[in-house]
C-alpha atoms as a PDB file:
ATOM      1  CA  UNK A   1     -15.013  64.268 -29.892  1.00  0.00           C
ATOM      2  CA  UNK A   2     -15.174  62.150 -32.655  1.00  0.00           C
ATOM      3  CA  UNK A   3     -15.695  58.402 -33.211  1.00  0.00           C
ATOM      4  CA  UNK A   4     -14.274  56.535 -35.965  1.00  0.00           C
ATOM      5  CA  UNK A   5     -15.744  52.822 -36.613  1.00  0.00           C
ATOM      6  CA  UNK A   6     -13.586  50.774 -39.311  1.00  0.00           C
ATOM      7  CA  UNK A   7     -14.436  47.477 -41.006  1.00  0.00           C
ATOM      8  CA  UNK A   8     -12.488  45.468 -42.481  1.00  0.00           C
ATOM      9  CA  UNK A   9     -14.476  42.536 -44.587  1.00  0.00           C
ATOM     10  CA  UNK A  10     -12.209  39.657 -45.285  1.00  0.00           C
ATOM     11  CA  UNK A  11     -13.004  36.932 -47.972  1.00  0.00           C
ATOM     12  CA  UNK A  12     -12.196  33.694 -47.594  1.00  0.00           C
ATOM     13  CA  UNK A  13     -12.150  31.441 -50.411  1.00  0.00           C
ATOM     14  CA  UNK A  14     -14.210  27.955 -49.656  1.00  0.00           C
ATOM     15  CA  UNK A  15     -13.309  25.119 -51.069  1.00  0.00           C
ATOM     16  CA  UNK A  16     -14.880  21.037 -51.326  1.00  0.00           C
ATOM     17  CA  UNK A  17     -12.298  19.692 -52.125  1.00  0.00           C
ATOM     18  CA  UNK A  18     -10.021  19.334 -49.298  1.00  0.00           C
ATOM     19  CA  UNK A  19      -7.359  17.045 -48.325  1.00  0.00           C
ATOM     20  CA  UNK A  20      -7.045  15.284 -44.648  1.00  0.00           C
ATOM     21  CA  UNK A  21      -3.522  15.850 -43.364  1.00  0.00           C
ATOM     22  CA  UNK A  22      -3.340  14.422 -40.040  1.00  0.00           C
ATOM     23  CA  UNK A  23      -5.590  11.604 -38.804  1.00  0.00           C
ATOM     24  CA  UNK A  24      -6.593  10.786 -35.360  1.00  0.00           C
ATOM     25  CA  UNK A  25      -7.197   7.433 -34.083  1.00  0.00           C
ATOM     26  CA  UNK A  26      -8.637   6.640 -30.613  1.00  0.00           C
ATOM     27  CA  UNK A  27      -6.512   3.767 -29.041  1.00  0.00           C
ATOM     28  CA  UNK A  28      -8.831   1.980 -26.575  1.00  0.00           C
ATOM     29  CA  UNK A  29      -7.404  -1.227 -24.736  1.00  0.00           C
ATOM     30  CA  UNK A  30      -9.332  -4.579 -24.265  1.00  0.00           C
ATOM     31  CA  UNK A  31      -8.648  -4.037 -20.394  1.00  0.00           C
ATOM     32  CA  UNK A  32      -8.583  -1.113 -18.176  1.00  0.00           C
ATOM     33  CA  UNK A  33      -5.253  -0.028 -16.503  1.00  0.00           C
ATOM     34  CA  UNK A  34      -2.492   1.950 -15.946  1.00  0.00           C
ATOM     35  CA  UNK A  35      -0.058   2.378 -18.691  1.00  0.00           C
ATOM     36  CA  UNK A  36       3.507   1.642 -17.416  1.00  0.00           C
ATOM     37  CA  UNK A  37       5.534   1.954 -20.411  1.00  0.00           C
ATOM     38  CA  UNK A  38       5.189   4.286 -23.390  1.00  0.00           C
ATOM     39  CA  UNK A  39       7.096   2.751 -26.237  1.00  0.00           C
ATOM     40  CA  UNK A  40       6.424   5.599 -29.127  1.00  0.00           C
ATOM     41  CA  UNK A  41       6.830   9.608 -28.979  1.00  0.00           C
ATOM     42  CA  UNK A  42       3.945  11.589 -29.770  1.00  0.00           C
ATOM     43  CA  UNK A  43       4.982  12.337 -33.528  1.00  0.00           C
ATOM     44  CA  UNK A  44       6.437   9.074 -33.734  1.00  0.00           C
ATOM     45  CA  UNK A  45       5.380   6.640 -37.012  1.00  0.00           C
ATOM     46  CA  UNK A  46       3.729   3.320 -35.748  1.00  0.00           C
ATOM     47  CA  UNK A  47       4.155   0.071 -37.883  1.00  0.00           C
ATOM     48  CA  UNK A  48       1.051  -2.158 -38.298  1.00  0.00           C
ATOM     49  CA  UNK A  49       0.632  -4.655 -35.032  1.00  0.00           C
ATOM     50  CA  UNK A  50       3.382  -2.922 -33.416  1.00  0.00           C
ATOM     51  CA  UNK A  51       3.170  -2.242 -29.891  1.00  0.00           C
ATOM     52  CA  UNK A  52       2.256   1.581 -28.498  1.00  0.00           C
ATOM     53  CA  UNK A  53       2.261   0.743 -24.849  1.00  0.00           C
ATOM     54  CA  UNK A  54       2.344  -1.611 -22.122  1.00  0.00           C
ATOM     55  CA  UNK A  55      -0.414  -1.240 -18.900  1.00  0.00           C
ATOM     56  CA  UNK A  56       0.905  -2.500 -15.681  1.00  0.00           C
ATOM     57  CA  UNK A  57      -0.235  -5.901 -15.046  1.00  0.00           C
ATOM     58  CA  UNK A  58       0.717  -6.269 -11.151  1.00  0.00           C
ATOM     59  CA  UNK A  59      -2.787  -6.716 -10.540  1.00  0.00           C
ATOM     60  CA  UNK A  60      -3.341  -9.481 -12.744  1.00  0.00           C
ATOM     61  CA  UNK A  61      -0.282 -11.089 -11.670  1.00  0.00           C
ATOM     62  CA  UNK A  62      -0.699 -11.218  -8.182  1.00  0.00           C
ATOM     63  CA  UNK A  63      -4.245 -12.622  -8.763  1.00  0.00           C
ATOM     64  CA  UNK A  64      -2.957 -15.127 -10.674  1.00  0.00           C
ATOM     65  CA  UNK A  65      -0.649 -15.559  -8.079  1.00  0.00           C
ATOM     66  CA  UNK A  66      -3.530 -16.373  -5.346  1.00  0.00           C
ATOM     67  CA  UNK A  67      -5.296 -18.672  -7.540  1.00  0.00           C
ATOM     68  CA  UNK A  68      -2.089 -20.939  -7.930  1.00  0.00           C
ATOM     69  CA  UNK A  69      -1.811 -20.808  -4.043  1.00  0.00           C
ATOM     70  CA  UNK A  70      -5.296 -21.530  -3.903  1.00  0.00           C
ATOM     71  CA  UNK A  71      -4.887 -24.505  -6.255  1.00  0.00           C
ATOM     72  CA  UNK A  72      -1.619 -26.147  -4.377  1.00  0.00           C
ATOM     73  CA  UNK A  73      -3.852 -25.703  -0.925  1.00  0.00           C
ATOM     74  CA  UNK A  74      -7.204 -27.431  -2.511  1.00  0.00           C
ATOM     75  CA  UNK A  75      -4.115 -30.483  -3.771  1.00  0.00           C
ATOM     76  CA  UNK A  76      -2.891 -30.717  -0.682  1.00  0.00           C
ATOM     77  CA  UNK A  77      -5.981 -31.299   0.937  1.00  0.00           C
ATOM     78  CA  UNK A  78      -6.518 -33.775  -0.810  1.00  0.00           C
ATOM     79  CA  UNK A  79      -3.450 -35.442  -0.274  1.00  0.00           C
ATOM     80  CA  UNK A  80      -4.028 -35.170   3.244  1.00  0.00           C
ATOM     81  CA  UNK A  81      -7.908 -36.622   2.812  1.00  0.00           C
ATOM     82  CA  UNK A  82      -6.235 -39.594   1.307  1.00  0.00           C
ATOM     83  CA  UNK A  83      -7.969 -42.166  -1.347  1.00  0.00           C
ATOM     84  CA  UNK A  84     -11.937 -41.682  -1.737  1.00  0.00           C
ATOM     85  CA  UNK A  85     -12.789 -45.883  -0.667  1.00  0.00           C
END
């Protein structure tokens, strides 16, 4: 039986000179969240200060929501303690 081995030796030019076609750029957000609405594909071009997304602020919302309740109880208490004499 015989055995044949075959290499094949490819060259690759190497250049230092090369040119970036595609940049990545990390998008982190000032707060953490879930994103509820994409506004740009994922080829899509994105003008400067244009927005990519928009997180779901329910969570922000109804906390700000309980600190206005919060605020009208604490006034009304103090409509009910009357004037400080």
């Amino acid at each position: 039986m015989r055995r044949e081995i075959t290499l094949i030796f490819y060259n690759h030019p190497s250049t230092t000179n090369a040119t970036l076609y595609f940049r990545t750029v990390p998008i982190v957000p000032d707060a953490s969240g879930r994103v509820a609405e994409v506004y740009v594909g994922f080829s899509d071009r994105v003008a400067k200060g244009a927005p990519i997304f928009r997180l779901d602020s329910s969570t922000q919302e109804a906390a700000a929501e309980s600190a206005r309740r919060k605020i009208a109880e604490t006034d009304a208490e103090l409509i009910v303690a009357g004037p400080i004499s």
